[in-house]
Protein backbone atom coordinates (compact mmCIF):
# COMPACT_ATOMS: atom_id res chain seq x y z
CA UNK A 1 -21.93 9.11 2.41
CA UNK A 2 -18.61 11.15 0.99
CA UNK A 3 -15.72 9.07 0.05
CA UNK A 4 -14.12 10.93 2.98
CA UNK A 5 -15.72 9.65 5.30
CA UNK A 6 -15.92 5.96 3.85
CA UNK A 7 -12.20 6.03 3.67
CA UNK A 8 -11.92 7.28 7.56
CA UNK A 9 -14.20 3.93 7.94
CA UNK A 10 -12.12 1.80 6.02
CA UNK A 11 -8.85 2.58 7.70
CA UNK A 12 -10.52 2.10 11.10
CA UNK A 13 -11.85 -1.01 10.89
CA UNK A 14 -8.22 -1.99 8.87
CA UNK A 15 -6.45 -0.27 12.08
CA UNK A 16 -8.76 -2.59 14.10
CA UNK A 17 -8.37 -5.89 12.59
CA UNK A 18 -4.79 -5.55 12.62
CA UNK A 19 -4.31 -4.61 16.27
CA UNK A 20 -6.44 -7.50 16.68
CA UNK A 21 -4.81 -9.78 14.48
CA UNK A 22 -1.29 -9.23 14.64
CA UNK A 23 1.51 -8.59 17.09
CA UNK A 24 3.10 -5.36 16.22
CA UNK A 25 6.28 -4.99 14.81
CA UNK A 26 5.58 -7.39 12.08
CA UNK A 27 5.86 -7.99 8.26
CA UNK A 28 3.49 -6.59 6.34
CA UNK A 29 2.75 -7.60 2.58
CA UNK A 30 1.02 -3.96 0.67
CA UNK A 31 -0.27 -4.67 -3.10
CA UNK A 32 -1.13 -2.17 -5.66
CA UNK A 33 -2.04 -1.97 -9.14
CA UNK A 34 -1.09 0.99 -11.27
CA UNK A 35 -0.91 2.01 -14.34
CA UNK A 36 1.93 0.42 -16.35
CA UNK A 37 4.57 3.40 -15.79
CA UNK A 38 7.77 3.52 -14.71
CA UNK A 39 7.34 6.95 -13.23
CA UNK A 40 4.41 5.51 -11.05
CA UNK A 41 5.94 2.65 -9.93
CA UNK A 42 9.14 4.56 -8.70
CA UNK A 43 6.43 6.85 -6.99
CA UNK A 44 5.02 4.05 -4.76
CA UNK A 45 8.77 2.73 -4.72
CA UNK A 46 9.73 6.23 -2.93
CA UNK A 47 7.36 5.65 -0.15
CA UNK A 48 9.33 3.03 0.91
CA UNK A 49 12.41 4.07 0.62
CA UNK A 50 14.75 3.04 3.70
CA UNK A 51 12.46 0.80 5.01
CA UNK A 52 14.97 -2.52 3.51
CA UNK A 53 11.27 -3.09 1.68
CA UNK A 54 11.26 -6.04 -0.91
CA UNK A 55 9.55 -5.14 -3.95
CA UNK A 56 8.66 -6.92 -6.45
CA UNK A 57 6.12 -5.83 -10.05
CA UNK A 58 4.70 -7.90 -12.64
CA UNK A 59 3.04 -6.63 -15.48
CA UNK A 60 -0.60 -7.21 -16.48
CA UNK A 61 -1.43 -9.58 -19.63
CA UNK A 62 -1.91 -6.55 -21.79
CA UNK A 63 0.97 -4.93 -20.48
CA UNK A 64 -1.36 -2.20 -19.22
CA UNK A 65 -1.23 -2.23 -15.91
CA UNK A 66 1.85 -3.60 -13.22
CA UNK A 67 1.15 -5.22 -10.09
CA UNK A 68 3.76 -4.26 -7.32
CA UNK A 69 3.93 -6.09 -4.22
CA UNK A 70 5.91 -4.80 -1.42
CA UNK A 71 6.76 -6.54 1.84
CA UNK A 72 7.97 -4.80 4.56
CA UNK A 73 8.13 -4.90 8.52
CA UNK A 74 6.15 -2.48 10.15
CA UNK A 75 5.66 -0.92 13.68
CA UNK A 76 2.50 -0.57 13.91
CA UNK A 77 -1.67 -0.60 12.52
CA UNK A 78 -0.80 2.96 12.18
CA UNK A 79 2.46 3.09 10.35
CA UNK A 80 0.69 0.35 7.93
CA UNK A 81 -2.28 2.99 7.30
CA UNK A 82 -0.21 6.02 7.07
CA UNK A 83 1.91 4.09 3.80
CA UNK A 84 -1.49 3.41 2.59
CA UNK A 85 -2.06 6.99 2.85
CA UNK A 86 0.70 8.52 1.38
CA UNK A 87 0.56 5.78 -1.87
CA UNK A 88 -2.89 7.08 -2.29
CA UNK A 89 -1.41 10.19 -3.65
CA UNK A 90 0.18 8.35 -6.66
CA UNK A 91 -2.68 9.16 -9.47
CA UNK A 92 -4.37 6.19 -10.93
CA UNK A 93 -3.50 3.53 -8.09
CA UNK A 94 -5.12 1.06 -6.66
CA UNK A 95 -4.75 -0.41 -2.80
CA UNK A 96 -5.36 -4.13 -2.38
């Protein structure tokens, strides 16, 4: 199977469980891991910009990688996989 078409997978059975489990608009709580940069970090921070997101990192152990949590209210299953979507463009990230 191509990673395409596991991540088309993925993001319908996400889209799924949250029409199922949530009433839409609601707050949403996105994690990442990246690489610790600050030029990464403002990358994911950019996809949220003028959303009144609250973001907050923390920085692994090592100082190698940052954990950056970001909760948000969103519209929609979609609008939640479309973020997801456009932070997967920041090289070296992570989705949790």
């Amino acid at each position: 199977m191509k990673s395409n078409e596991k991540s088309t997978e993925f993001y319908d059975r996400l889209r799924e469980q949250l029409q199922l489990d949530t009433e839409w608009p609601s707050p949403y709580m996105f994690k990442f891991i990246v690489p610790a940069s600050i030029e990464k970090i403002a990358e994911i921070e950019a996809v949220f910009n003028g959303t009144n997101a609250e973001i907050s990192t923390r920085d692994s152990s090592k100082g190698t990688y940052t954990s950056v949590s970001i909760k948000v209210t969103m519209e929609s299953p979609d609008a939640v996989i479309e973020k997801y979507l456009e932070v997967s463009k920041v090289e070296g990230v992570i989705s949790l």
